[in-house]
Protein backbone atom coordinates (compact mmCIF):
# COMPACT_ATOMS: atom_id res chain seq x y z
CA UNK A 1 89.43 84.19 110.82
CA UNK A 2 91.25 87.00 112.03
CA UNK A 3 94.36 88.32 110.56
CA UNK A 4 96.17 86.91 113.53
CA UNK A 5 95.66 83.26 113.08
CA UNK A 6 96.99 80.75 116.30
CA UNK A 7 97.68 77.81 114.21
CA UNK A 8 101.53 76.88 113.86
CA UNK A 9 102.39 74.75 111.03
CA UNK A 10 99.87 71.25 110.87
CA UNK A 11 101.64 67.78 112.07
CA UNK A 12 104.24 66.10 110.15
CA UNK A 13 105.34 69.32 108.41
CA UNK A 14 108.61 69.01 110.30
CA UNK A 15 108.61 65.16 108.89
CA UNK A 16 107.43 66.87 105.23
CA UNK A 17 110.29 69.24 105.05
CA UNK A 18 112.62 66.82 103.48
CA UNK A 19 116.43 66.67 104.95
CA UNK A 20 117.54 70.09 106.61
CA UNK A 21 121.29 70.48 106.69
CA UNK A 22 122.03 73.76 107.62
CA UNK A 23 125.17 74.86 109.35
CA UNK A 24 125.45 77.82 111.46
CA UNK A 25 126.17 80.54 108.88
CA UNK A 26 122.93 79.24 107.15
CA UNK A 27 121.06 79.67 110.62
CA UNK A 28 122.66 83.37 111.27
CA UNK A 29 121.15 84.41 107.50
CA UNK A 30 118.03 83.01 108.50
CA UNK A 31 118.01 84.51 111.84
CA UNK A 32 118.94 88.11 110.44
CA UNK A 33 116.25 87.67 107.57
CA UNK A 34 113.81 87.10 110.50
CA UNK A 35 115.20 90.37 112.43
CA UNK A 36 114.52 92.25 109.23
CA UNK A 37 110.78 90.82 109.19
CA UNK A 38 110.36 92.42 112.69
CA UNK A 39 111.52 95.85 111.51
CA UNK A 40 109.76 95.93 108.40
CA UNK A 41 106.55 94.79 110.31
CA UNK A 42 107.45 97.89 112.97
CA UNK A 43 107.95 100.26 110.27
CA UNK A 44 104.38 99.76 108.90
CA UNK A 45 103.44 99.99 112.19
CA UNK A 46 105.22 103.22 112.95
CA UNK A 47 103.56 105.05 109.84
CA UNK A 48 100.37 103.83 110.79
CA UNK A 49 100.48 104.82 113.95
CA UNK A 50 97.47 107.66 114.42
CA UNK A 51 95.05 105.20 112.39
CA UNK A 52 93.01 102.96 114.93
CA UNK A 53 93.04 100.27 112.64
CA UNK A 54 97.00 100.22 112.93
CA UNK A 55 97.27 96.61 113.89
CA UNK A 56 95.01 95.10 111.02
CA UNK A 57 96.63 97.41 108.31
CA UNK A 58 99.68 96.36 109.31
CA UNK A 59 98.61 92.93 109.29
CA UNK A 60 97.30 93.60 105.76
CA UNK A 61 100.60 95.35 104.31
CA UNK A 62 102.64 91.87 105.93
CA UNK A 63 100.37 90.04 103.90
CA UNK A 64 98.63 88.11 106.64
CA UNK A 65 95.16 88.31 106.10
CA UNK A 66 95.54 86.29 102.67
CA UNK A 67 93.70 82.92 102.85
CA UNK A 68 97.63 81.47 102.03
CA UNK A 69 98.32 82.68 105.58
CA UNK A 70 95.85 80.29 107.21
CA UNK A 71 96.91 77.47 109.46
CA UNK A 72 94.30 75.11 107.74
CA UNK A 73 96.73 73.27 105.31
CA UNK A 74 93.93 72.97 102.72
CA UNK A 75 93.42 76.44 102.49
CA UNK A 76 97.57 77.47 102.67
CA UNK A 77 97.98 77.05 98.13
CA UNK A 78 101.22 78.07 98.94
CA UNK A 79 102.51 74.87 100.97
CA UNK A 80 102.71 73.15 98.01
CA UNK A 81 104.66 75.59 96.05
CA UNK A 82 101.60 77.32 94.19
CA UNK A 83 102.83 81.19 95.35
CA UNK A 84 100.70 83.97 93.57
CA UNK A 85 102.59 86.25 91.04
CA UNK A 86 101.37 89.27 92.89
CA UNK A 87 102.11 88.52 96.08
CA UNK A 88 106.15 88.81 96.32
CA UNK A 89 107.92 86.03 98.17
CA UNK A 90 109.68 87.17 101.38
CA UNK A 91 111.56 85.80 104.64
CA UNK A 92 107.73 86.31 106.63
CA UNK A 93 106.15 83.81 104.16
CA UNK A 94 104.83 81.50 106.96
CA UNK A 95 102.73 79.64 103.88
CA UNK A 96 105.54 79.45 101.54
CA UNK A 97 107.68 76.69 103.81
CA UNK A 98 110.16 76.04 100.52
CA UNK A 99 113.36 75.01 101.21
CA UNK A 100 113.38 76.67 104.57
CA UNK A 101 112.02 75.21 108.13
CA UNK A 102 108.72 77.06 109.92
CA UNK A 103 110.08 78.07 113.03
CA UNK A 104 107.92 79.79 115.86
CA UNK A 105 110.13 83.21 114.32
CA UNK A 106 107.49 83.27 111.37
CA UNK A 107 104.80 83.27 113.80
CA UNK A 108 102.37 86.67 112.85
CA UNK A 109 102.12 87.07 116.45
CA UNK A 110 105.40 86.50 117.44
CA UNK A 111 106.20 89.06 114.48
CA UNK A 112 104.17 91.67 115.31
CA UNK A 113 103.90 91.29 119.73
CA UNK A 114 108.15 91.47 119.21
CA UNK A 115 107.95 94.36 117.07
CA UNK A 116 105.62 96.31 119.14
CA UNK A 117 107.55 95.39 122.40
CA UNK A 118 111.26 96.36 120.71
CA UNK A 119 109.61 100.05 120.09
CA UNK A 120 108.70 100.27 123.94
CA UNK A 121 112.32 98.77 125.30
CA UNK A 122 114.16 101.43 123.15
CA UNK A 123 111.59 104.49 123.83
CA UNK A 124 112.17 103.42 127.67
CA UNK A 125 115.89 102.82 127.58
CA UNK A 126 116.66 106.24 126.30
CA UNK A 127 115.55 108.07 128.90
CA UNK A 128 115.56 105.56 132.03
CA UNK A 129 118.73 105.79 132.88
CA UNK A 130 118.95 109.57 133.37
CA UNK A 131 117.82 110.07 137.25
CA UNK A 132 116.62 113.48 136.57
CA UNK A 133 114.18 112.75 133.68
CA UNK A 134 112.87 109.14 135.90
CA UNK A 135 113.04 107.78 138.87
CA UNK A 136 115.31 104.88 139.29
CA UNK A 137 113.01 102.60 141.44
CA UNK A 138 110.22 103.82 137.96
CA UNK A 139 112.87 103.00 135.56
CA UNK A 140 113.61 99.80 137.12
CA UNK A 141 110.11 98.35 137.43
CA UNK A 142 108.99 99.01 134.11
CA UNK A 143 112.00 97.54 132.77
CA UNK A 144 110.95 94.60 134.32
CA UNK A 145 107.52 94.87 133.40
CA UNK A 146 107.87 95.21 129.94
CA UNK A 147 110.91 92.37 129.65
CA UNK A 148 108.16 89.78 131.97
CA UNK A 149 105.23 90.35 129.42
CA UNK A 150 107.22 89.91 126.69
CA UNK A 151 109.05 86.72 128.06
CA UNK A 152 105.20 85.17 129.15
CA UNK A 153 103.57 86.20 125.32
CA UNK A 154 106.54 84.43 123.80
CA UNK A 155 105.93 81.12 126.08
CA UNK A 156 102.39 81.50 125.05
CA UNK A 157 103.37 81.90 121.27
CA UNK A 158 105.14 78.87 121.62
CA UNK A 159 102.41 76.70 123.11
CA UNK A 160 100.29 78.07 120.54
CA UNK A 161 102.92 77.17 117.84
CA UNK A 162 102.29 73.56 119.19
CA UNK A 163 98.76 73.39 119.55
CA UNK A 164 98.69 73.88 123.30
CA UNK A 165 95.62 76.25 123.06
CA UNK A 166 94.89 75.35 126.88
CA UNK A 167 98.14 76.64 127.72
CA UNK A 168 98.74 79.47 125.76
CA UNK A 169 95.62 80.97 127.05
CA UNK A 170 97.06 80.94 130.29
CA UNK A 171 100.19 82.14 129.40
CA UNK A 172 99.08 85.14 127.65
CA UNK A 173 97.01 85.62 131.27
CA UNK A 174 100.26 86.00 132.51
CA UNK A 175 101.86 88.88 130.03
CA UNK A 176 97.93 90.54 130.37
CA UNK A 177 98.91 91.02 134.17
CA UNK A 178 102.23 92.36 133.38
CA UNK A 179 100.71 94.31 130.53
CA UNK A 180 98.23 96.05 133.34
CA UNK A 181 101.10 96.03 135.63
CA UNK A 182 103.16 98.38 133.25
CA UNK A 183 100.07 100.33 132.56
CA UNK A 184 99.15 100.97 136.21
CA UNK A 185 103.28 102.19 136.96
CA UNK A 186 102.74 104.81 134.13
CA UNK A 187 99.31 105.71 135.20
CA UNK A 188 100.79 106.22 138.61
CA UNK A 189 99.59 110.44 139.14
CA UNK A 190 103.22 111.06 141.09
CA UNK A 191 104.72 110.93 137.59
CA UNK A 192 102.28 113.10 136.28
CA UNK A 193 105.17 116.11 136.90
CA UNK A 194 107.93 114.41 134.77
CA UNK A 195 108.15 115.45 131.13
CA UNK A 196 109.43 113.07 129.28
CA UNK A 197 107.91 109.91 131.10
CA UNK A 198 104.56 111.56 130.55
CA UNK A 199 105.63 112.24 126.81
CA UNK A 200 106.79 108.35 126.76
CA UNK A 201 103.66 107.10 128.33
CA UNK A 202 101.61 108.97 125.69
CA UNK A 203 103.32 107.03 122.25
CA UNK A 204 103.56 103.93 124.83
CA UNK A 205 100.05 103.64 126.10
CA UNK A 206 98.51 103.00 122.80
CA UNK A 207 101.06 100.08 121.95
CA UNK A 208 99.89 98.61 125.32
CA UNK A 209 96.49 98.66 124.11
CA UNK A 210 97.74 97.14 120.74
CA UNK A 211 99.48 94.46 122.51
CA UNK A 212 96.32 93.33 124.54
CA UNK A 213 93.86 93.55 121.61
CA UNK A 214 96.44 90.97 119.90
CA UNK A 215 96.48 88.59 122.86
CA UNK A 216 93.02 88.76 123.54
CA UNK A 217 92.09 87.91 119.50
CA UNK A 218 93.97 84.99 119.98
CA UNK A 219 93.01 83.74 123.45
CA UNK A 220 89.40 84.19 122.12
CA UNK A 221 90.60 81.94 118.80
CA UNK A 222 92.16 79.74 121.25
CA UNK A 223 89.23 79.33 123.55
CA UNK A 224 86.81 78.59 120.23
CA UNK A 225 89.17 75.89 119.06
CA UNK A 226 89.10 74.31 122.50
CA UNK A 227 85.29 74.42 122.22
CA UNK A 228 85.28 72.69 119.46
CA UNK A 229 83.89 69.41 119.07
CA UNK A 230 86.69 66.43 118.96
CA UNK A 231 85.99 64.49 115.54
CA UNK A 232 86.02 61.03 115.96
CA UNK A 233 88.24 59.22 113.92
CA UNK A 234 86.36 55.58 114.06
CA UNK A 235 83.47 57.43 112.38
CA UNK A 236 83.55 57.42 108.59
């Protein structure tokens, strides 16, 4: 499998979880633990930047290409409380459910396509709205861009989350044509005279590329899961 797996948590592990009283202070700390995931996921992303491997070292340093990472609930050793000595327990721990709920937050995917996307929205926002370093009409539509793909990978995330492989496919069709939407406004040769949108296209254009080799290992995990033959239950 790869190190971006598409399962969510198997059925019933919402019924497994035991009772889940949590009021809203509890929610905010787990919230803000989940922010921090993000960041610490972006800053192994950020140092690994020139390596083309980027995306599967980073993967690697999160910890998600350990077999307790899998979606297959007899491989995941640490759903039933059997965590490794080694392997330090953290807020990304999508295996190690404990006393806390799997939400779609300690998706690898979600982790990592949020992460990559928060780096882009910042790097655009600090120079968009200065009309003499970009165009408005440019800073506008790859604004947009960039907020639509995001918005259509986290639909898909979710469908994946639920098992909807069918759907998610097509949903991550629809942040791939916003993804080649934003790559065709930067590629566009009348900004070819404008400094620093040619100096953000450069770090950006890469994390584009990231992006889509994400989406497309998981629509491709998605579409082999789908091809799968249905086991029959009746037969023993």
């Amino acid at each position: 499998m790869s190190n971006f797996e598409p399962d969510g948590p198997p059925d019933n592990d919402w019924d497994d979880r035991g009772e889940l009283a949590w009021n809203e202070f509890d929610w905010e700390k787990y919230l803000r633990e989940q922010d921090d995931v993000i960041h610490r996921y972006l800053a192994f992303y950020e140092t690994l930047k020139q390596r083309t491997d980027r995306i599967d070292e980073a993967a690697h340093l999160m910890g998600w290409d350990e077999e307790s990472w899998s979606g297959d609930p007899d491989a995941s050793a640490t759903r039933d409380g059997d965590v490794s000595e080694t392997e330090p327990s953290s807020p990304s721990d999508i295996g190690d459910y404990g006393d806390e709920p799997y939400t779609l937050h300690k998706n690898p995917i979600f982790i990592a396509t949020k992460a990559i996307y928060l780096s882009l929205k910042r790097a655009w926002e600090r120079i968009a709205p200065d009309a003499a370093k970009v165009p408005q009409p440019l800073a506008l539509a790859l604004h947009a861009s960039l907020y639509r793909g995001e918005e259509q990978a986290m639909l898909a995330i979710q469908a994946l989350d639920f098992g909807d492989y069918a759907m998610a496919i097509s949903l991550f069709k629809r942040a791939l044509r916003e993804l080649n939407l934003s790559f065709a406004l930067l590629g566009s040769p009348a900004i070819d005279q404008l400094r620093a949108v040619n100096h953000f296209r450069d770090d950006a254009k890469p994390r584009l590329f990231d992006l889509r080799e994400i989406w497309l290992r998981v629509m491709n995990e998605c579409r082999e899961e789908l091809e799968r033959p249905v086991e029959d239950d009746d037969e023993e």
